[in-house]
PDB file of N, CA and C in Angstrom:
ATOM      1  N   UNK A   1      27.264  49.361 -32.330  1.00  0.00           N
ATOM      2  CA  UNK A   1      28.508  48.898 -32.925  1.00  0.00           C
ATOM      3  C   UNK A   1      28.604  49.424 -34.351  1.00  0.00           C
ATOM      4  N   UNK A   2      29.687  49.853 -34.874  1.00  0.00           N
ATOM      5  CA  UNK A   2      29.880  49.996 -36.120  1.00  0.00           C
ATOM      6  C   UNK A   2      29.222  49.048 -37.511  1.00  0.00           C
ATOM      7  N   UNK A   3      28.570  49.504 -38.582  1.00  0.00           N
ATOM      8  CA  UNK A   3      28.685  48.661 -39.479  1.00  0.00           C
ATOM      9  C   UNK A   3      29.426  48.831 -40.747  1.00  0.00           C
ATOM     10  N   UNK A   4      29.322  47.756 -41.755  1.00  0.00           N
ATOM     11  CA  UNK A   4      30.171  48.126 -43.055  1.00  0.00           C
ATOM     12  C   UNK A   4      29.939  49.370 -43.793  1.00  0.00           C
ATOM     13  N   UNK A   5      28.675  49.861 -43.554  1.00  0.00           N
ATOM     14  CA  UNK A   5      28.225  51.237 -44.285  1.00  0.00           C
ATOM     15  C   UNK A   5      28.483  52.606 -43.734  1.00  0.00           C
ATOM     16  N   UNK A   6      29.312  52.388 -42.380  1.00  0.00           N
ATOM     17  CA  UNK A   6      29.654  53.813 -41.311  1.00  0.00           C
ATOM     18  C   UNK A   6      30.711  54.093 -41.891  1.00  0.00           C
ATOM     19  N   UNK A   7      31.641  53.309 -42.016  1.00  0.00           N
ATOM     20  CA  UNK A   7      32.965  53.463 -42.045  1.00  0.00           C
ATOM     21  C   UNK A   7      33.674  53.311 -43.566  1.00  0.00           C
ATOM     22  N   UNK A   8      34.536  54.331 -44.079  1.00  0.00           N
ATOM     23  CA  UNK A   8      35.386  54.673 -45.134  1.00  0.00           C
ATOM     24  C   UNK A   8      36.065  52.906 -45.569  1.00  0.00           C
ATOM     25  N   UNK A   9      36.287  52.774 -46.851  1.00  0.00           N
ATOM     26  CA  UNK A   9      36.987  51.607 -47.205  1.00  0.00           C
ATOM     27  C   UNK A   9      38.938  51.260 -46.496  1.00  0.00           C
ATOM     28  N   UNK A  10      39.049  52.536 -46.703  1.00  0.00           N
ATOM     29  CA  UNK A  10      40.414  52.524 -45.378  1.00  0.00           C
ATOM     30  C   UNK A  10      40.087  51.782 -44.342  1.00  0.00           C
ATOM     31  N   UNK A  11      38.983  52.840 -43.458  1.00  0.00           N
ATOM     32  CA  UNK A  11      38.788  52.268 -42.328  1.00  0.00           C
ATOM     33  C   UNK A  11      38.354  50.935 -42.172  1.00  0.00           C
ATOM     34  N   UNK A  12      37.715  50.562 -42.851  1.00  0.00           N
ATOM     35  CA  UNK A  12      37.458  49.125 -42.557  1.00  0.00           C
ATOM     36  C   UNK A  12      38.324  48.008 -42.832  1.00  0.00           C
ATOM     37  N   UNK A  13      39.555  48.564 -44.414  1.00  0.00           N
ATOM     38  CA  UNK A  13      40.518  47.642 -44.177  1.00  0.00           C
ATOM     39  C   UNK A  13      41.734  47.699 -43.042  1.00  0.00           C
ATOM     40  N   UNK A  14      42.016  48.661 -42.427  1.00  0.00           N
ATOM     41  CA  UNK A  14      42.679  49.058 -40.985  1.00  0.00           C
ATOM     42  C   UNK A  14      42.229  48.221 -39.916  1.00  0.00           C
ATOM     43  N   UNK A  15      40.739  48.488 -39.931  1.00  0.00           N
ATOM     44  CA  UNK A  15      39.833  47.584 -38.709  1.00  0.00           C
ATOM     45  C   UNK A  15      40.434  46.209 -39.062  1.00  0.00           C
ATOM     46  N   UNK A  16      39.992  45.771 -39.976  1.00  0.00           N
ATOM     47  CA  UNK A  16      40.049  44.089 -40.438  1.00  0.00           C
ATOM     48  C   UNK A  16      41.665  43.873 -40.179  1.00  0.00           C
ATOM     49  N   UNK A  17      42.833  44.857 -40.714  1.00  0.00           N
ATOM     50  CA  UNK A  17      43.909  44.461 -40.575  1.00  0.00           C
ATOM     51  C   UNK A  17      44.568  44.089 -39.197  1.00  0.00           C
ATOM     52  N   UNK A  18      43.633  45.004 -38.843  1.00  0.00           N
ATOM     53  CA  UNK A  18      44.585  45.525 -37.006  1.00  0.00           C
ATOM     54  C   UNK A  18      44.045  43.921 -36.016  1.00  0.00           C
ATOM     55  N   UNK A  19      42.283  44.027 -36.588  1.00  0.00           N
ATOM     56  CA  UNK A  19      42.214  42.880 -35.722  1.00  0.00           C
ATOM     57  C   UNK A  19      42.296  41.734 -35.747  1.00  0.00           C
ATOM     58  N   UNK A  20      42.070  40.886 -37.084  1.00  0.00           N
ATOM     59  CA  UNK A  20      42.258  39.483 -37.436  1.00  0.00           C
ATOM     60  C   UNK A  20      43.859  39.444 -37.768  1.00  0.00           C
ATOM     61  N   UNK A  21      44.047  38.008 -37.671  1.00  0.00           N
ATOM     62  CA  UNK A  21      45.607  37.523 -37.548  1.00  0.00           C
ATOM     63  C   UNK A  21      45.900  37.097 -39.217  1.00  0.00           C
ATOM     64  N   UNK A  22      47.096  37.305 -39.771  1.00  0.00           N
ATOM     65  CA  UNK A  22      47.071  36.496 -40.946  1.00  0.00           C
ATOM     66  C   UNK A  22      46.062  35.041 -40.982  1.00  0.00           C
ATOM     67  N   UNK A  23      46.343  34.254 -40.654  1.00  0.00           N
ATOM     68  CA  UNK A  23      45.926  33.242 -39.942  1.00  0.00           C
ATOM     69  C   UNK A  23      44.314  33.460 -40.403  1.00  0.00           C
ATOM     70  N   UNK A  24      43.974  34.616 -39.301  1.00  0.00           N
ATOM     71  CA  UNK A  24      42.395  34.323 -39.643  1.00  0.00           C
ATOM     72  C   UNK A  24      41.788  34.671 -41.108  1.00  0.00           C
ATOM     73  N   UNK A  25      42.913  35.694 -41.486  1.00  0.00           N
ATOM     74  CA  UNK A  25      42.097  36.254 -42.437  1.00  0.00           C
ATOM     75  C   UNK A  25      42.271  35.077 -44.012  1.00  0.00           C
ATOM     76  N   UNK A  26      43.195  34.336 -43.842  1.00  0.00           N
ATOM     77  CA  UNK A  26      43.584  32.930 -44.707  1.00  0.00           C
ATOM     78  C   UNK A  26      41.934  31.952 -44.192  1.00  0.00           C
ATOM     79  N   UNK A  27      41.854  31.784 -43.385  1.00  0.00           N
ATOM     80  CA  UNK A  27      40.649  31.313 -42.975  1.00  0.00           C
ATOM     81  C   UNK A  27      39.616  31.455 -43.339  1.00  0.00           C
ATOM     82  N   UNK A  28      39.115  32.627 -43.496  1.00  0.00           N
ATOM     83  CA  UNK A  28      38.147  33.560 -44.078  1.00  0.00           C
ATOM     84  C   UNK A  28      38.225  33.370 -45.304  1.00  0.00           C
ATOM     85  N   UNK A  29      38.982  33.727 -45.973  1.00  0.00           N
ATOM     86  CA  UNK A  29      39.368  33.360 -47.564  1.00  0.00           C
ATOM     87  C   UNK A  29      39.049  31.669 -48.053  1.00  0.00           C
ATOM     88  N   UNK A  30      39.574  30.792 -47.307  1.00  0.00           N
ATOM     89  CA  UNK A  30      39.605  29.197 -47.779  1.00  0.00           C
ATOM     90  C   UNK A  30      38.053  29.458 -47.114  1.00  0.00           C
ATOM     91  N   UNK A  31      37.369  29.742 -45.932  1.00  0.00           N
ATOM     92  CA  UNK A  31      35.953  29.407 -45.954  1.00  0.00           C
ATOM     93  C   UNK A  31      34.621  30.023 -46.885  1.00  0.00           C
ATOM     94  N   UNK A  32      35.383  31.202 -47.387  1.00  0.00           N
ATOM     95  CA  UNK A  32      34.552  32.148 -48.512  1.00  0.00           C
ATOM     96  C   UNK A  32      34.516  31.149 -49.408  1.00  0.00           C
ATOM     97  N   UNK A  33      35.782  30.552 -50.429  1.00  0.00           N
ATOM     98  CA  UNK A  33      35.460  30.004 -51.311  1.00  0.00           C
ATOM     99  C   UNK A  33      35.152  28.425 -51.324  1.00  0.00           C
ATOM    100  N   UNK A  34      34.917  28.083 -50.329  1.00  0.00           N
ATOM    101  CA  UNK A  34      34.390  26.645 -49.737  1.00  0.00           C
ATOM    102  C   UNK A  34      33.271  26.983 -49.821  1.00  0.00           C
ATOM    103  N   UNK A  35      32.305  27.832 -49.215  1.00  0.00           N
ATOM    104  CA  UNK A  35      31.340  28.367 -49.163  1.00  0.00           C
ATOM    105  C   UNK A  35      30.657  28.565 -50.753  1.00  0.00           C
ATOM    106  N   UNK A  36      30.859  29.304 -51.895  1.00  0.00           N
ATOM    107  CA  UNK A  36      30.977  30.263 -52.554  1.00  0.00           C
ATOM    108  C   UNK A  36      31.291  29.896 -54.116  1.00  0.00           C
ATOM    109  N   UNK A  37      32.217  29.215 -53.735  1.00  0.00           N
ATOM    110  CA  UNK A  37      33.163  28.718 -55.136  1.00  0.00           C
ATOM    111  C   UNK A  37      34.382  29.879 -54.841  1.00  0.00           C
ATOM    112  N   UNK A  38      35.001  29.444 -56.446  1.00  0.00           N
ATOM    113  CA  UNK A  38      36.126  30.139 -56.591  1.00  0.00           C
ATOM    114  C   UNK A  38      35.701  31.696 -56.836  1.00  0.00           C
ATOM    115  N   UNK A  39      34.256  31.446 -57.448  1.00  0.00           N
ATOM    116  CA  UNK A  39      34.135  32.726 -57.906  1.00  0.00           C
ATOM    117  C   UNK A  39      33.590  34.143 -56.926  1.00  0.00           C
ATOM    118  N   UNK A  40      34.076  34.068 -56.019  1.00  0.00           N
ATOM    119  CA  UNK A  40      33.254  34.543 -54.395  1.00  0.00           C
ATOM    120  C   UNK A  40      34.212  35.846 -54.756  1.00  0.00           C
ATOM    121  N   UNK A  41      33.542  36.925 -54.896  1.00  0.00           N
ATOM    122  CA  UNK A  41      34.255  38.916 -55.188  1.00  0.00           C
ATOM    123  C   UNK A  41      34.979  38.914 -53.736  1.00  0.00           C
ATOM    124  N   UNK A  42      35.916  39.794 -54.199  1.00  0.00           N
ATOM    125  CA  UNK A  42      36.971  40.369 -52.724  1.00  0.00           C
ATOM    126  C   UNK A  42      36.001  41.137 -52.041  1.00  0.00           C
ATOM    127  N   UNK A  43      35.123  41.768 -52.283  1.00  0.00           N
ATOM    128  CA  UNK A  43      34.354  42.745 -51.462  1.00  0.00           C
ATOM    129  C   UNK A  43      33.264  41.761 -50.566  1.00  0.00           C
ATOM    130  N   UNK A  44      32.841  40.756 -51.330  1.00  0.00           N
ATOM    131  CA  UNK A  44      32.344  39.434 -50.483  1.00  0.00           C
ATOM    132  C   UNK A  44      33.114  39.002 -49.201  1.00  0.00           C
ATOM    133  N   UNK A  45      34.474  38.693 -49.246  1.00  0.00           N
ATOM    134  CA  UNK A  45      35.471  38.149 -48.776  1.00  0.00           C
ATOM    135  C   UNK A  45      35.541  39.429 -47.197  1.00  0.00           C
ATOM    136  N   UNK A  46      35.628  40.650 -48.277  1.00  0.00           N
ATOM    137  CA  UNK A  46      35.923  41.527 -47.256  1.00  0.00           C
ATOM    138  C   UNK A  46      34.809  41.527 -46.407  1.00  0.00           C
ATOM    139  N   UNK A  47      33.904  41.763 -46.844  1.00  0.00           N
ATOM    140  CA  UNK A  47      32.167  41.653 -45.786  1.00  0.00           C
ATOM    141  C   UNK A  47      32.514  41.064 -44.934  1.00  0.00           C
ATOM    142  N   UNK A  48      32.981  39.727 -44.806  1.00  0.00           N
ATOM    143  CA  UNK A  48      32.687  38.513 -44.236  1.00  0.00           C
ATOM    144  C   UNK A  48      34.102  38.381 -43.101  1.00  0.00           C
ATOM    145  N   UNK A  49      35.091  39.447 -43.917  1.00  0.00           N
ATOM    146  CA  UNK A  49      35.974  39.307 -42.577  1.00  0.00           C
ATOM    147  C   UNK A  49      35.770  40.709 -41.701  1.00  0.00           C
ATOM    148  N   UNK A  50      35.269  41.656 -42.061  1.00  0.00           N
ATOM    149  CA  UNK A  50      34.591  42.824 -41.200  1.00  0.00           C
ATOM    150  C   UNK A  50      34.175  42.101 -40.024  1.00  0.00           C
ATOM    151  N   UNK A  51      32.928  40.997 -40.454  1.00  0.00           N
ATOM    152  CA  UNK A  51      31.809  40.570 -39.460  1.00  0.00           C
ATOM    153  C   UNK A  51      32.653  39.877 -38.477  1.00  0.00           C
ATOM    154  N   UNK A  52      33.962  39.096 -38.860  1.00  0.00           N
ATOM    155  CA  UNK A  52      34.838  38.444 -37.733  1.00  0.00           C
ATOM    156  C   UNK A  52      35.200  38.875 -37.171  1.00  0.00           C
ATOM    157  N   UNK A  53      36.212  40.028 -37.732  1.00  0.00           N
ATOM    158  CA  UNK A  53      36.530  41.437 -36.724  1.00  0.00           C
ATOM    159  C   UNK A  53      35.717  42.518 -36.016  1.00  0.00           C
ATOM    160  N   UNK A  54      34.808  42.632 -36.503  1.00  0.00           N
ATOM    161  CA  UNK A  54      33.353  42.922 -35.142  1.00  0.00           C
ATOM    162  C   UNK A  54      33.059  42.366 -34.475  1.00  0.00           C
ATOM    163  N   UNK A  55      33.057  40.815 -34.694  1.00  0.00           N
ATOM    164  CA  UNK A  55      32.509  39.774 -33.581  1.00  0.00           C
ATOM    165  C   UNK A  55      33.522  39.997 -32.987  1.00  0.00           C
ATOM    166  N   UNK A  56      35.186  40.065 -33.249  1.00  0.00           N
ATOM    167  CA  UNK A  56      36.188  39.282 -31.846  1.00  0.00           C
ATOM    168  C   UNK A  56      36.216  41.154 -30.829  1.00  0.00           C
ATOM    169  N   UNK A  57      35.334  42.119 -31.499  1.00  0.00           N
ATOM    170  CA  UNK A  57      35.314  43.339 -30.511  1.00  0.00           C
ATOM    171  C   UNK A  57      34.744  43.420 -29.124  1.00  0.00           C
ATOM    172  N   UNK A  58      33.229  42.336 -29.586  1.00  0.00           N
ATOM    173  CA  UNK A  58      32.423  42.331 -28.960  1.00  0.00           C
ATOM    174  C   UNK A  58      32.719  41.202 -27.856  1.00  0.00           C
ATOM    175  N   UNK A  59      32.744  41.970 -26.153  1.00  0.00           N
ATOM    176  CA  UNK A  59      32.783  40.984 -25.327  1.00  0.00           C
ATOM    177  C   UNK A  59      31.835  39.984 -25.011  1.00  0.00           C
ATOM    178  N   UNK A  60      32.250  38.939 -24.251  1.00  0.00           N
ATOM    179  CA  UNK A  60      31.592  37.672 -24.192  1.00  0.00           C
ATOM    180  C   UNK A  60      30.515  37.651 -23.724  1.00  0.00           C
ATOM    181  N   UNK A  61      30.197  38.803 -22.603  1.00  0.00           N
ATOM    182  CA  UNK A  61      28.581  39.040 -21.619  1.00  0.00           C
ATOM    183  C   UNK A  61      28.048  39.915 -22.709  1.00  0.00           C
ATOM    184  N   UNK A  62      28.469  40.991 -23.794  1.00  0.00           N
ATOM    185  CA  UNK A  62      27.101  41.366 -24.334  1.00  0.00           C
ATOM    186  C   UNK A  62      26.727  40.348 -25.614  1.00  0.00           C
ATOM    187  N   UNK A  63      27.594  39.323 -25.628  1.00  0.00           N
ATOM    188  CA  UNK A  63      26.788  38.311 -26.984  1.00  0.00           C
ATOM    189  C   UNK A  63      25.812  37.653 -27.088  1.00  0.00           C
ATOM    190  N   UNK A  64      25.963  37.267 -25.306  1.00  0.00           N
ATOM    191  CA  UNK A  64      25.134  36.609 -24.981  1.00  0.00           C
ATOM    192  C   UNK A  64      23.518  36.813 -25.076  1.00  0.00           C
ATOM    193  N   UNK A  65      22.402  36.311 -25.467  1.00  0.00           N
ATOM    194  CA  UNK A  65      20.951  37.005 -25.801  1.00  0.00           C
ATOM    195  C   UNK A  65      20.256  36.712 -24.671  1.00  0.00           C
ATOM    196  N   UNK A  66      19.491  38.013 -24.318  1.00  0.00           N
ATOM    197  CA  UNK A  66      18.857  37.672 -23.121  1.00  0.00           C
ATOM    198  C   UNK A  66      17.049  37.134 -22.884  1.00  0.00           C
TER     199      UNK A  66
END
């Protein structure tokens, strides 16, 4: 699977855009700084919604650990 270090800063904000919903990515944001404080960097923020939008790529039989 792709990680944050393969892919161009475009590409990863494209990825993140295309796949999380406004919605999620508001989510991500209120749980960063719940998490974090106020003071939590956008590039933090961004990490953390990459990893959501990789997870919702990945189907349900390979998540599973065997």
């Amino acid at each position: 699977m792709v990680t944050w270090e393969d892919m161009t800063p475009d590409e990863r904000d494209r990825l993140i855009y295309l796949v999380l919903s406004e919605d999620a990515l508001k989510a991500c944001i209120l749980l960063m700084h719940r998490k974090h404080g106020p003071g939590v960097t956008t590039e933090q923020i961004m990490r953390f919604a990459f990893k959501v939008a990789r997870n919702r790529m990945i189907p349900a039989h390979l998540k599973k650990k065997k």
